[in-house]
Each structure stands twice: as C-alpha cells, then as structure tokens.
N, C-alpha and C. Protein backbone atom coordinates (compact mmCIF):
# COMPACT_ATOMS: atom_id res chain seq x y z
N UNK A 1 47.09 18.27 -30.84
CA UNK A 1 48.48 18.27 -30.46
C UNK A 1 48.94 16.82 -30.26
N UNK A 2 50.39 16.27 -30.91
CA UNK A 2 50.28 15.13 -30.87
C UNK A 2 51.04 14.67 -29.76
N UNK A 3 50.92 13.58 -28.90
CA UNK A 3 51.10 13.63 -27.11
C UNK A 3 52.96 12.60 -27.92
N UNK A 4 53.39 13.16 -26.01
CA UNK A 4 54.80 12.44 -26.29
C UNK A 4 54.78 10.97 -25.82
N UNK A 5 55.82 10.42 -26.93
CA UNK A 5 56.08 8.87 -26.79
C UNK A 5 56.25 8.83 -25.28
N UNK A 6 55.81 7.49 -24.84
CA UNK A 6 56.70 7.05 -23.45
C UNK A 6 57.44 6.11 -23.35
N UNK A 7 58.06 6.20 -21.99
CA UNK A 7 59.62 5.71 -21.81
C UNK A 7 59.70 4.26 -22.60
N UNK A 8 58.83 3.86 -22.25
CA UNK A 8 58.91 1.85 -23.05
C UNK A 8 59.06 2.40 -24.40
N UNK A 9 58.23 3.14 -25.10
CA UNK A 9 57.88 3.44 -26.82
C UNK A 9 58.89 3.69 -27.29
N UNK A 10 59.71 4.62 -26.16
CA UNK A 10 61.00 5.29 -26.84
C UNK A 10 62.20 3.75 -26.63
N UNK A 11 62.12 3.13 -26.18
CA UNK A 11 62.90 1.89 -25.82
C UNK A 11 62.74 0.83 -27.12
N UNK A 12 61.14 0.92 -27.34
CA UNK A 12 61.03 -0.10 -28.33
C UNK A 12 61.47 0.58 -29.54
N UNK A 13 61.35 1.44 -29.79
CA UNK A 13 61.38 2.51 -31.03
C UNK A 13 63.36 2.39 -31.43
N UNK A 14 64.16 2.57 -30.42
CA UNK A 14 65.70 2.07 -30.42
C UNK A 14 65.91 0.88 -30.64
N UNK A 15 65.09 0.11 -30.17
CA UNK A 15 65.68 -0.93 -30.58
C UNK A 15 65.32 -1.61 -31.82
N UNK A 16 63.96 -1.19 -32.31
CA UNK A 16 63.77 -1.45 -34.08
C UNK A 16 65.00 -0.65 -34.43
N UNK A 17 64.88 0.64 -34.14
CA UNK A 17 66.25 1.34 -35.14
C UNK A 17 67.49 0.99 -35.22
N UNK A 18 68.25 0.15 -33.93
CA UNK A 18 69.44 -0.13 -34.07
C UNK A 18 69.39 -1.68 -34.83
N UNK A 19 68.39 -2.51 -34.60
CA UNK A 19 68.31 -3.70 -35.70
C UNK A 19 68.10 -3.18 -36.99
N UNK A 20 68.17 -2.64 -37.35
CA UNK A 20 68.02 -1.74 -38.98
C UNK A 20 69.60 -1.57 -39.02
N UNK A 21 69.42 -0.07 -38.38
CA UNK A 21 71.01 0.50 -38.58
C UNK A 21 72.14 -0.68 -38.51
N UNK A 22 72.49 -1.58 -37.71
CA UNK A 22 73.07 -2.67 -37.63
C UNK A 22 73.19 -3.58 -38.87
N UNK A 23 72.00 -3.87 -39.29
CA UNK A 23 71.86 -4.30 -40.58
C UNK A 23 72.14 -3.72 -41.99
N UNK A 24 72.07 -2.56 -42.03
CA UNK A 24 72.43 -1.52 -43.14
C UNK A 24 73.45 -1.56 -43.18
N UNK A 25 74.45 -1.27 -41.91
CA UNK A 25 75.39 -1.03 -42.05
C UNK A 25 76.40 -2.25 -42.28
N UNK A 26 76.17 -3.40 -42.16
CA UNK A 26 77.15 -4.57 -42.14
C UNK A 26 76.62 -4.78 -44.33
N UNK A 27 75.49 -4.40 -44.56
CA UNK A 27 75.34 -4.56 -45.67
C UNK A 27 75.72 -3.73 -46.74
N UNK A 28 76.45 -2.33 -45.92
CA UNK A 28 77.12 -1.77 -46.76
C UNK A 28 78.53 -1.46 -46.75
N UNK A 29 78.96 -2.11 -45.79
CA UNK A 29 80.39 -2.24 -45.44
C UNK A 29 80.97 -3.87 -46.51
N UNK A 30 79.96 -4.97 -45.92
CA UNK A 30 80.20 -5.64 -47.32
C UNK A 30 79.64 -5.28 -48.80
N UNK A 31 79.20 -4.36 -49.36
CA UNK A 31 78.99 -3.53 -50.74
C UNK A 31 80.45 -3.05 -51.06
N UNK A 32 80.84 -2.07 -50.19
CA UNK A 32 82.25 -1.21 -49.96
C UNK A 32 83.46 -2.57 -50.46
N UNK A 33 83.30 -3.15 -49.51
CA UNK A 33 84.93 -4.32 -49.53
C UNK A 33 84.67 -4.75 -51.03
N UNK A 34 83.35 -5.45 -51.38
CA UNK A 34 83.77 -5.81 -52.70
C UNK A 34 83.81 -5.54 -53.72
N UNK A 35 83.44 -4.23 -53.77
CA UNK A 35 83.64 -3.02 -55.10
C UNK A 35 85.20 -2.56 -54.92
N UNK A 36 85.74 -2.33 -53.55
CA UNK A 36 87.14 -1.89 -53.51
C UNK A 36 87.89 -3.12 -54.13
N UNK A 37 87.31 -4.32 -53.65
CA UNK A 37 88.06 -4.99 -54.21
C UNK A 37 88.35 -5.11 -55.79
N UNK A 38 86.71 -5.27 -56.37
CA UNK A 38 86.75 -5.03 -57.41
C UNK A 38 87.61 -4.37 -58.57
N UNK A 39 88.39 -2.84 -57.52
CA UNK A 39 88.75 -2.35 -58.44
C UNK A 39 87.89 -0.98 -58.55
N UNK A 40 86.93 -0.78 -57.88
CA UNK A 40 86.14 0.37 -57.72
C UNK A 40 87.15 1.45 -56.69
N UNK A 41 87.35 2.81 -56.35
CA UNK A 41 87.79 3.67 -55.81
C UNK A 41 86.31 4.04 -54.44
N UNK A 42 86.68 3.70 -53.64
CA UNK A 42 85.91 4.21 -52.48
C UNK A 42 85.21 5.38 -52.79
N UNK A 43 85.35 6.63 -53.80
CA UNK A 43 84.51 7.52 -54.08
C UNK A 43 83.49 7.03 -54.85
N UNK A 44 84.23 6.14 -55.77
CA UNK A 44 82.55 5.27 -56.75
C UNK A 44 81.73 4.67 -56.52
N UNK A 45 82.48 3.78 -55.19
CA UNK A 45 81.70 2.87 -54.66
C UNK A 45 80.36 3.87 -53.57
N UNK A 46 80.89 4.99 -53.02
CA UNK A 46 79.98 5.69 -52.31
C UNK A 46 78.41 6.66 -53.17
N UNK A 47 79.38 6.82 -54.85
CA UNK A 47 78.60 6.81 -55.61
C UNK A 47 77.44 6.02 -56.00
N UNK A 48 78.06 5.08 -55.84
CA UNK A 48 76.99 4.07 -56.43
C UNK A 48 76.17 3.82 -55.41
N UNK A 49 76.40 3.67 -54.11
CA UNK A 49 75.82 3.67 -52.82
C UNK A 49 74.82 4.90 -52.90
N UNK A 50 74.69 6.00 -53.22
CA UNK A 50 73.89 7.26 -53.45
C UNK A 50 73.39 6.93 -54.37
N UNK A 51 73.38 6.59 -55.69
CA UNK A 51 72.65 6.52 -56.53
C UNK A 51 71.58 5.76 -57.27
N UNK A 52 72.33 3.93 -56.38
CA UNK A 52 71.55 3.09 -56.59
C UNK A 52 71.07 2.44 -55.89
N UNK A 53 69.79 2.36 -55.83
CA UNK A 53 68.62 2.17 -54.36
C UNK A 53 68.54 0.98 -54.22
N UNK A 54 69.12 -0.07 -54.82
CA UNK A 54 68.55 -1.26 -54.49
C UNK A 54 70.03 -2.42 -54.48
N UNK A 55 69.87 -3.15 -53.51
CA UNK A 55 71.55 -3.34 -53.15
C UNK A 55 71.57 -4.76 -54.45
N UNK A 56 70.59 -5.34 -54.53
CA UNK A 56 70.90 -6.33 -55.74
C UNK A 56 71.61 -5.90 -57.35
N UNK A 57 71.24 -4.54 -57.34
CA UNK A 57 71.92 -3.90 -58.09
C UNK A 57 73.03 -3.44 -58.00
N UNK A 58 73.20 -2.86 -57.43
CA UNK A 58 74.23 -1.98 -56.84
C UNK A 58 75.31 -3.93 -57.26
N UNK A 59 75.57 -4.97 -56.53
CA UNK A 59 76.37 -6.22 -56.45
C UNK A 59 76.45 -6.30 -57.92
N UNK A 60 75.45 -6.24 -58.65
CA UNK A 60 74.83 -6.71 -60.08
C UNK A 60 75.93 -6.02 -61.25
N UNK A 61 76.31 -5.03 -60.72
CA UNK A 61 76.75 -3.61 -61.28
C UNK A 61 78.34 -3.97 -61.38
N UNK A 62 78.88 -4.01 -59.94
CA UNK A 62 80.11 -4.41 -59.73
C UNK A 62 80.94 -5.55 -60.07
N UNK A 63 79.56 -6.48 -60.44
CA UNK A 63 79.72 -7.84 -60.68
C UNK A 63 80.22 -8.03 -62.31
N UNK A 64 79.67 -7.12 -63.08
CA UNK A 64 79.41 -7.14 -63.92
C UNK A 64 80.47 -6.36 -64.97
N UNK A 65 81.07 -5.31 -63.79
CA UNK A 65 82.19 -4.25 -64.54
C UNK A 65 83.67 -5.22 -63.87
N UNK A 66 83.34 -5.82 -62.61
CA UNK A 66 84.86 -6.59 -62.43
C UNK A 66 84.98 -7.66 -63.28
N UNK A 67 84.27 -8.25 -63.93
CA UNK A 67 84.14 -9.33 -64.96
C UNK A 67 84.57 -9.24 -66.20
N UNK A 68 84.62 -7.65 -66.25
CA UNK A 68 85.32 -7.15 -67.51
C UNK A 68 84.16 -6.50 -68.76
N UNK A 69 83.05 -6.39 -68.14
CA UNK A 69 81.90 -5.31 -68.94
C UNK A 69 82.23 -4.30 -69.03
N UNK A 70 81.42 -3.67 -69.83
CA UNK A 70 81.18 -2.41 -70.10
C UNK A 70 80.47 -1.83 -68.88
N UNK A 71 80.38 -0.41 -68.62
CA UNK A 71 79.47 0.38 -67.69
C UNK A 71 78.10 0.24 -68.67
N UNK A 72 78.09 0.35 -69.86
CA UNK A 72 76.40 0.43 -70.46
C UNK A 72 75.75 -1.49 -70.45
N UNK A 73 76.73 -2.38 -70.04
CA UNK A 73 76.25 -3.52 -70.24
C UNK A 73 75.43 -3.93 -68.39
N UNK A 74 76.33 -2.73 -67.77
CA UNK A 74 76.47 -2.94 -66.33
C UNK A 74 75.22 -2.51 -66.02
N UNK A 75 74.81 -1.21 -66.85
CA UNK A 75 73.70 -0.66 -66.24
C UNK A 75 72.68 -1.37 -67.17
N UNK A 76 72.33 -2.05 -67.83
CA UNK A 76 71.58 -2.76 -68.62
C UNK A 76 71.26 -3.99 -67.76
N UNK A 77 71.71 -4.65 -66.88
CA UNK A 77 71.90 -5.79 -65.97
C UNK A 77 71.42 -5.09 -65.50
N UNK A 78 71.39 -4.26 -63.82
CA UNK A 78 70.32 -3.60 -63.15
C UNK A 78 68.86 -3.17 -63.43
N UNK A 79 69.07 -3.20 -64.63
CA UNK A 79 67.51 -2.00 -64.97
C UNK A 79 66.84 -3.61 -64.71
C-alpha cells in the first residue's frame, strides 16, 4: 500500500508545480499573442497548441505562414 505524502512533500510538490504551470503558461500566452497577431484565429492557434508538441515549432510554423508560406512549406520547416 503506497503511504501518504507529508505536509513538507505536499509543499514541495506545489511549488515544483506552480514553477512549471507559471512557466507554461506565460509561454503560451506569448504563442497565442503572436499567432493572433500573425493573423492566426484564436481557434487555430489553440489548434496548433493541441497538436504541436514542441513550442519551437509550433513559432517555426507561424513564422513561416505570416511571412507569406505555404501551410505545406510551414509544415516542412517543423518536421
């Protein structure tokens, strides 16, 4: 049976998670602004946020279609 965390564990354990979450989230709030800016629709951009796992891509992508690419040149740059 596996025994319960204690009070410190659960303390340290929040506070790795909110330095993450904190970080994720400022890194995908700037993803969001510059795909909207781009010219992306907040549904695509959340798309692309679901679909593409790796945020150098995901920039790579946006970078690449606001520049005036193609989507097959866009996804050719990521791979």
């Amino acid at each position: 049976m596996p025994r319960l965390a204690s009070t410190q564990e659960r303390r340290e354990l929040l506070a790795d998670s909110l330095g993450v979450g904190v970080a994720t989230g400022a890194y995908g709030v700037s993803f969001g602004a510059i795909a909207t800016t781009s010219g992306f629709s907040v549904l695509q951009a959340c798309a692309l946020s679901l679909l593409v796992f790796t945020g150098a891509s995901q920039f790579a992508l946006v970078g690449v279609v606001a520049a005036g690419g193609t989507p097959a040149s866009a996804a050719a740059t990521t791979l």
